[in-house]
C-alpha atoms as a PDB file:
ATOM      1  CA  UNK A   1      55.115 -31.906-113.180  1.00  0.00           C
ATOM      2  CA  UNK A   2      56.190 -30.937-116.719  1.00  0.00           C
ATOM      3  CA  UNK A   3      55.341 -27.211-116.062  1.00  0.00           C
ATOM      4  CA  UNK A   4      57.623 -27.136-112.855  1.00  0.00           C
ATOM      5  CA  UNK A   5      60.383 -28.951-115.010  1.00  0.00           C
ATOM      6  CA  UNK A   6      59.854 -25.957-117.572  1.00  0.00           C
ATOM      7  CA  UNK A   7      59.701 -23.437-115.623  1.00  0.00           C
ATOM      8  CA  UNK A   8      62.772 -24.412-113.187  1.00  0.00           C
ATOM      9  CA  UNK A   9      64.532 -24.729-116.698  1.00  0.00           C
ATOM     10  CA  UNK A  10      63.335 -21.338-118.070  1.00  0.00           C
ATOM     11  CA  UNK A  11      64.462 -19.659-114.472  1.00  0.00           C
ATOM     12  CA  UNK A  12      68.102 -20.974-114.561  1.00  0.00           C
ATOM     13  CA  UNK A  13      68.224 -19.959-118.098  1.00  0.00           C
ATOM     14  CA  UNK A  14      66.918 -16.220-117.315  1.00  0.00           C
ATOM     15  CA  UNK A  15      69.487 -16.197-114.142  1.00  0.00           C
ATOM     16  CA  UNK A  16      72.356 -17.450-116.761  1.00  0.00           C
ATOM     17  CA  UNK A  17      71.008 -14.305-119.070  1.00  0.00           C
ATOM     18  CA  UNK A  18      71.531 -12.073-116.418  1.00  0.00           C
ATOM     19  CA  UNK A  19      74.669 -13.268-115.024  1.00  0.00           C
ATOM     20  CA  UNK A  20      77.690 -10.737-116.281  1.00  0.00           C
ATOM     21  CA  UNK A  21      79.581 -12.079-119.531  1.00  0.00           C
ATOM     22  CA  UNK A  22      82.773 -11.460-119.680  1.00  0.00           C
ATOM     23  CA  UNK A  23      84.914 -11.364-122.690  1.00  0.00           C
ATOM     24  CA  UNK A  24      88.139 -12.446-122.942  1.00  0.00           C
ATOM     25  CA  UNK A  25      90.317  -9.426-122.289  1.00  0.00           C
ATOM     26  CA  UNK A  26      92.603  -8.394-125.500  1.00  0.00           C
ATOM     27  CA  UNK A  27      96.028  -6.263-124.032  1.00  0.00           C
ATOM     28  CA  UNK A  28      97.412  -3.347-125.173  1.00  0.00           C
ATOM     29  CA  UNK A  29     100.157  -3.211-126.610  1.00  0.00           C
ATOM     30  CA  UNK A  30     102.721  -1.511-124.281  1.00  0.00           C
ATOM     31  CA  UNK A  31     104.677   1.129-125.904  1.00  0.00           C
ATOM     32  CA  UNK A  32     108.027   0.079-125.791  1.00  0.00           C
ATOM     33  CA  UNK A  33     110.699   2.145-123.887  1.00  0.00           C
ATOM     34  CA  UNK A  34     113.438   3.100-125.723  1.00  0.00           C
ATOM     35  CA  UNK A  35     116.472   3.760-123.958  1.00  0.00           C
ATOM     36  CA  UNK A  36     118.346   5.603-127.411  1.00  0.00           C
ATOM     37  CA  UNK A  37     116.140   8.311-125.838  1.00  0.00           C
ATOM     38  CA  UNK A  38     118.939   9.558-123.511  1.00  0.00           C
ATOM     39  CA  UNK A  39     117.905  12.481-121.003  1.00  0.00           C
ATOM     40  CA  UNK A  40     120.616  14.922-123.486  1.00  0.00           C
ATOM     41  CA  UNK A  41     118.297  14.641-126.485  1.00  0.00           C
ATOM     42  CA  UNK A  42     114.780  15.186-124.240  1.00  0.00           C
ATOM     43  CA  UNK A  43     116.635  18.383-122.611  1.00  0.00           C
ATOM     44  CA  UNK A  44     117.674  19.825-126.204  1.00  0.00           C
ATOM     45  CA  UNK A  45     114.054  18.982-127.184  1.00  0.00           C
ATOM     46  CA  UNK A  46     112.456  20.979-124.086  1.00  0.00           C
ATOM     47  CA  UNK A  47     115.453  23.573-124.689  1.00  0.00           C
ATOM     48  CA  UNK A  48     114.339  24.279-128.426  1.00  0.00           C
ATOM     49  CA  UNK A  49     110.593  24.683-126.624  1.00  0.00           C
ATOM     50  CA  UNK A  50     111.794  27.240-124.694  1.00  0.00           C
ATOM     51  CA  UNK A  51     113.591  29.183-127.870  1.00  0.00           C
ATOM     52  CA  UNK A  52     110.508  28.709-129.830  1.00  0.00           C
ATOM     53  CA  UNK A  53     108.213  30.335-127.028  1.00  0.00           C
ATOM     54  CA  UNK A  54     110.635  32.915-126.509  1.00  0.00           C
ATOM     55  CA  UNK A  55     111.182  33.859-130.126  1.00  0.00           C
ATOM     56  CA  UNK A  56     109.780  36.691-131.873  1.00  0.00           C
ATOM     57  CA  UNK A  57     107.525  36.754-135.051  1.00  0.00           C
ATOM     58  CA  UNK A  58     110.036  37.914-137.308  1.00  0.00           C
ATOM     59  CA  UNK A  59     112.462  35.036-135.789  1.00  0.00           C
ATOM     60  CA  UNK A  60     109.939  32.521-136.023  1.00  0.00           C
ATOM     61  CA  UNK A  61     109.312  33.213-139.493  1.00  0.00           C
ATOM     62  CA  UNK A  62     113.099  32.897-140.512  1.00  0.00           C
ATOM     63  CA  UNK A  63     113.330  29.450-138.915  1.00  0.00           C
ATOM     64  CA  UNK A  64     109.939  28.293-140.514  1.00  0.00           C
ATOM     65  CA  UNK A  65     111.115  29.484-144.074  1.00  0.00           C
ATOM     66  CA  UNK A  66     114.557  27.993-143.033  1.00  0.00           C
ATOM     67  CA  UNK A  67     112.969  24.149-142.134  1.00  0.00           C
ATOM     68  CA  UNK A  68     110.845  24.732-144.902  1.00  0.00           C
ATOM     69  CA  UNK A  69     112.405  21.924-147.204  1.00  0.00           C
ATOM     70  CA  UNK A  70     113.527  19.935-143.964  1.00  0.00           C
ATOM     71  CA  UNK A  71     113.680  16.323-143.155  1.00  0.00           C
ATOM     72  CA  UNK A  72     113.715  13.983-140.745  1.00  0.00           C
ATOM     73  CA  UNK A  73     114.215  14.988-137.399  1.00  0.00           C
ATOM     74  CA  UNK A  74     114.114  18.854-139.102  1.00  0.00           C
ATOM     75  CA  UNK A  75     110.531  18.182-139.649  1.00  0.00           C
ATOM     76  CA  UNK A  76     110.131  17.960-135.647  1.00  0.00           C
ATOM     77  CA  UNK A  77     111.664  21.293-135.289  1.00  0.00           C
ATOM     78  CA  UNK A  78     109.919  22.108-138.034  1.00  0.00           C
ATOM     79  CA  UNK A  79     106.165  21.094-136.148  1.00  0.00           C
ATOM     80  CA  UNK A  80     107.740  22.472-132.787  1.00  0.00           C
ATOM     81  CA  UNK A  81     107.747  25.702-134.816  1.00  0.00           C
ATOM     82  CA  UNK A  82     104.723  25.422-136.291  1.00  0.00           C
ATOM     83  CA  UNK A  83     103.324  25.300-132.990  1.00  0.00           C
ATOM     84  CA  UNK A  84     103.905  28.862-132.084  1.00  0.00           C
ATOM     85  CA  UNK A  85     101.242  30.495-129.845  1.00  0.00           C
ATOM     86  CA  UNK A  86     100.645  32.976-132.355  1.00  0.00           C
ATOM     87  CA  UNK A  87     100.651  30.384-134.727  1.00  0.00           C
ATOM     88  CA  UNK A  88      97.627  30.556-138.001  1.00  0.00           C
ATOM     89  CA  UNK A  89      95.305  27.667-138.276  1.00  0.00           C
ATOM     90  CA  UNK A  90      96.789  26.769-141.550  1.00  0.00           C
ATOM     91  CA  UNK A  91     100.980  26.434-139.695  1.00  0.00           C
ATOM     92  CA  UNK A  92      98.918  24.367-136.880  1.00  0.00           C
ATOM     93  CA  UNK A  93      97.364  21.876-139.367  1.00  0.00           C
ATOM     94  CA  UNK A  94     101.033  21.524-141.292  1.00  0.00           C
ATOM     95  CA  UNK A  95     102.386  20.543-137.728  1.00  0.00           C
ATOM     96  CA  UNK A  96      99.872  18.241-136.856  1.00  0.00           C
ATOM     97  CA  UNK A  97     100.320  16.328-140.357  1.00  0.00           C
ATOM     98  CA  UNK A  98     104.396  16.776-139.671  1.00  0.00           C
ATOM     99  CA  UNK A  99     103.862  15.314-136.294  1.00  0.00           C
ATOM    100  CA  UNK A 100     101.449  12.059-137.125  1.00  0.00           C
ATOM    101  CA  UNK A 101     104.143  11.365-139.936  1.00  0.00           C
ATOM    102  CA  UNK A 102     107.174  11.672-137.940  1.00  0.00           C
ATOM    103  CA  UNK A 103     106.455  10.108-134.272  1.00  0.00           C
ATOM    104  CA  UNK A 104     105.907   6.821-135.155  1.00  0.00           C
ATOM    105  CA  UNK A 105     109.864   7.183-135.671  1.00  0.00           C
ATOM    106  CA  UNK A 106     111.135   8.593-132.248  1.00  0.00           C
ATOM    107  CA  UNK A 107     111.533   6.777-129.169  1.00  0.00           C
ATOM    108  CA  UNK A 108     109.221   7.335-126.420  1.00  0.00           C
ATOM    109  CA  UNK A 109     110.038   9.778-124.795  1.00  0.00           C
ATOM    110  CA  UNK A 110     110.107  12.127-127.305  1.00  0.00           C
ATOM    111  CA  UNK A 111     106.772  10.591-128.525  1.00  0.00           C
ATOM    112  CA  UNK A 112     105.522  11.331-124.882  1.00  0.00           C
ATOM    113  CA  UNK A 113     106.482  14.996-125.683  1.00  0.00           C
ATOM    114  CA  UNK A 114     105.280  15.433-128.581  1.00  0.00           C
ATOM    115  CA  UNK A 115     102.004  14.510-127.603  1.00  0.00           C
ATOM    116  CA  UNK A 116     101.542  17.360-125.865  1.00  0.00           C
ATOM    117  CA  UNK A 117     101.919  19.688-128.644  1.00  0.00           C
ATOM    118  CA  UNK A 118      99.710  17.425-130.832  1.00  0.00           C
ATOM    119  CA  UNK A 119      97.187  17.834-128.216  1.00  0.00           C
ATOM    120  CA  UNK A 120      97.872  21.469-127.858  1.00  0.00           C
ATOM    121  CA  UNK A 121      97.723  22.205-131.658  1.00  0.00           C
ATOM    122  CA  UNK A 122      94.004  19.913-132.160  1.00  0.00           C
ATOM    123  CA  UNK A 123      92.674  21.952-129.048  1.00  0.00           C
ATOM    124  CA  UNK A 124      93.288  25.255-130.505  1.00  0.00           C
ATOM    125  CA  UNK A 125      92.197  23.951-134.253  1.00  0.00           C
ATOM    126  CA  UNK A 126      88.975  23.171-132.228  1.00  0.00           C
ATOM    127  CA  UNK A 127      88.615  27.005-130.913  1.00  0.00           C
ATOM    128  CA  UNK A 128      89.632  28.309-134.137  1.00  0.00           C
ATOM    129  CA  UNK A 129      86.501  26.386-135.646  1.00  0.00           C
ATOM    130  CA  UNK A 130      84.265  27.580-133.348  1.00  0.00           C
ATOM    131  CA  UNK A 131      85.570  30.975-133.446  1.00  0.00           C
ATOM    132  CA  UNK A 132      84.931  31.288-137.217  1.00  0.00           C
ATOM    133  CA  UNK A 133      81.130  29.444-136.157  1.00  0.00           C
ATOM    134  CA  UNK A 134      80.578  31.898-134.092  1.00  0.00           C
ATOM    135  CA  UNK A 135      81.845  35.171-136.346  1.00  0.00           C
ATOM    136  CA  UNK A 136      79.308  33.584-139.084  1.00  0.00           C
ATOM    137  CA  UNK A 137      76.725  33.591-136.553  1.00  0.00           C
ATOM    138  CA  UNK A 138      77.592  37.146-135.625  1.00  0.00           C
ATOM    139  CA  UNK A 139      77.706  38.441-138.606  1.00  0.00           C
ATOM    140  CA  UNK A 140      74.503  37.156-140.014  1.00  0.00           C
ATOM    141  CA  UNK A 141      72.825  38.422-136.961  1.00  0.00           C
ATOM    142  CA  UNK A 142      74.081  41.799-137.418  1.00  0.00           C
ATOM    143  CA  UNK A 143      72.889  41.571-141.187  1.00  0.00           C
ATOM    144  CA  UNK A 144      69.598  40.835-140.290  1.00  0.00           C
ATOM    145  CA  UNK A 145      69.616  43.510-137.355  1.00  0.00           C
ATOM    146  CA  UNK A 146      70.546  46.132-140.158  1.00  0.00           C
ATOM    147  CA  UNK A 147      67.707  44.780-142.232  1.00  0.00           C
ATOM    148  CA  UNK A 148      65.697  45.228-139.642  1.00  0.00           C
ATOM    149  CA  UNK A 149      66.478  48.748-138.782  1.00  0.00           C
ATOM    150  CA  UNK A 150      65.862  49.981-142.602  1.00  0.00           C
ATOM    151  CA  UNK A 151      62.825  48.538-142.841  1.00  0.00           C
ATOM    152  CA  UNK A 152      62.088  50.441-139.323  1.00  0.00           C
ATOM    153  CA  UNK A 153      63.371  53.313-140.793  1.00  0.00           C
ATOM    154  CA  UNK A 154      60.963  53.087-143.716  1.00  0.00           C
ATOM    155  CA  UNK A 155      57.983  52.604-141.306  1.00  0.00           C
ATOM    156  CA  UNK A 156      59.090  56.026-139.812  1.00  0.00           C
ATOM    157  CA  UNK A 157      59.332  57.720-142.663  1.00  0.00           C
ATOM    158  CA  UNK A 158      55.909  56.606-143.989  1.00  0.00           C
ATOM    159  CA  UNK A 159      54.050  57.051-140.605  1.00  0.00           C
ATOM    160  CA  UNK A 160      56.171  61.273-140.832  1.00  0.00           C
ATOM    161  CA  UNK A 161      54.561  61.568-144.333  1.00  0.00           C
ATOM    162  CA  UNK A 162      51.139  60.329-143.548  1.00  0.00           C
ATOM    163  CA  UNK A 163      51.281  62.921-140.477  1.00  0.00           C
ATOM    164  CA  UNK A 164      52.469  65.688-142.665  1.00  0.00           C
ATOM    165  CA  UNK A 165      49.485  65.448-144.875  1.00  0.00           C
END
């Protein structure tokens, strides 16, 4: 009689162990909606996007020398700038670090656009690492294939001499 007791108590205490826990569910904060963020400012924003795409190498580089010692809301043009197409790896990092400092600032909207380029900019850091991977791999590859092709070389001439004589 004990056993059944035991093992009627070890059941419901493996079905308990198997039944799903749940934790108590911890919210997110939601971001909170500013509406300072007035439709004007998010057009000049998207307006200055379309100047910045637009603009030419020599432009861009007047503007970025220009914002240089900027701040504030600058340093957002500034990063919009910086995130030129044709933009190095070293302008993209400088807008990324201008960006994380800054948003935490702006309403959401422009947070919500911002994003974007943040994502844009850590996407194209990413290919630019694997680029320069890649190049290393190439170029130790093509080290070894010209190693290779000397010491072929060599055989040749060895295997022409031995002939000869």
């Amino acid at each position: 009689m004990t056993r059944v007791w035991v093992c009627g108590v070890l059941a419901l205490s493996l079905a308990g162990c198997a039944l799903p826990y749940s934790l108590p569910q911890q919210r997110q904060p939601e971001p909170v909606w500013s509406p300072a963020a007035s439709g004007d400012e998010l057009h000049d924003w998207l307006e200055l996007a379309a100047t910045v795409m637009q603009s030419s190498d020599a432009e861009r580089q007047r503007k970025i020398q220009a914002l240089h010692q900027a701040r504030g809301e600058d340093e957002l043009r500034l990063a919009l700038w910086l995130s030129h197409p044709r933009a190095s790896a070293g302008q993209r990092q400088q807008a990324q670090q201008l960006l994380r400092q800054r948003l935490p600032g702006v309403n959401t909207r422009l947070q919500q656009f911002f994003s974007v380029y943040q994502g844009y900019n850590q996407e194209l850091l990413g290919l630019n690492r694997q680029l320069g991977e890649r190049q290393q791999q190439v170029n130790s590859l093509t080290q070894k294939l010209n190693e290779l092709a000397t010491i072929d070389e060599q055989i040749n001439e060895r295997r022409y001499q031995e002939s000869a004589q």
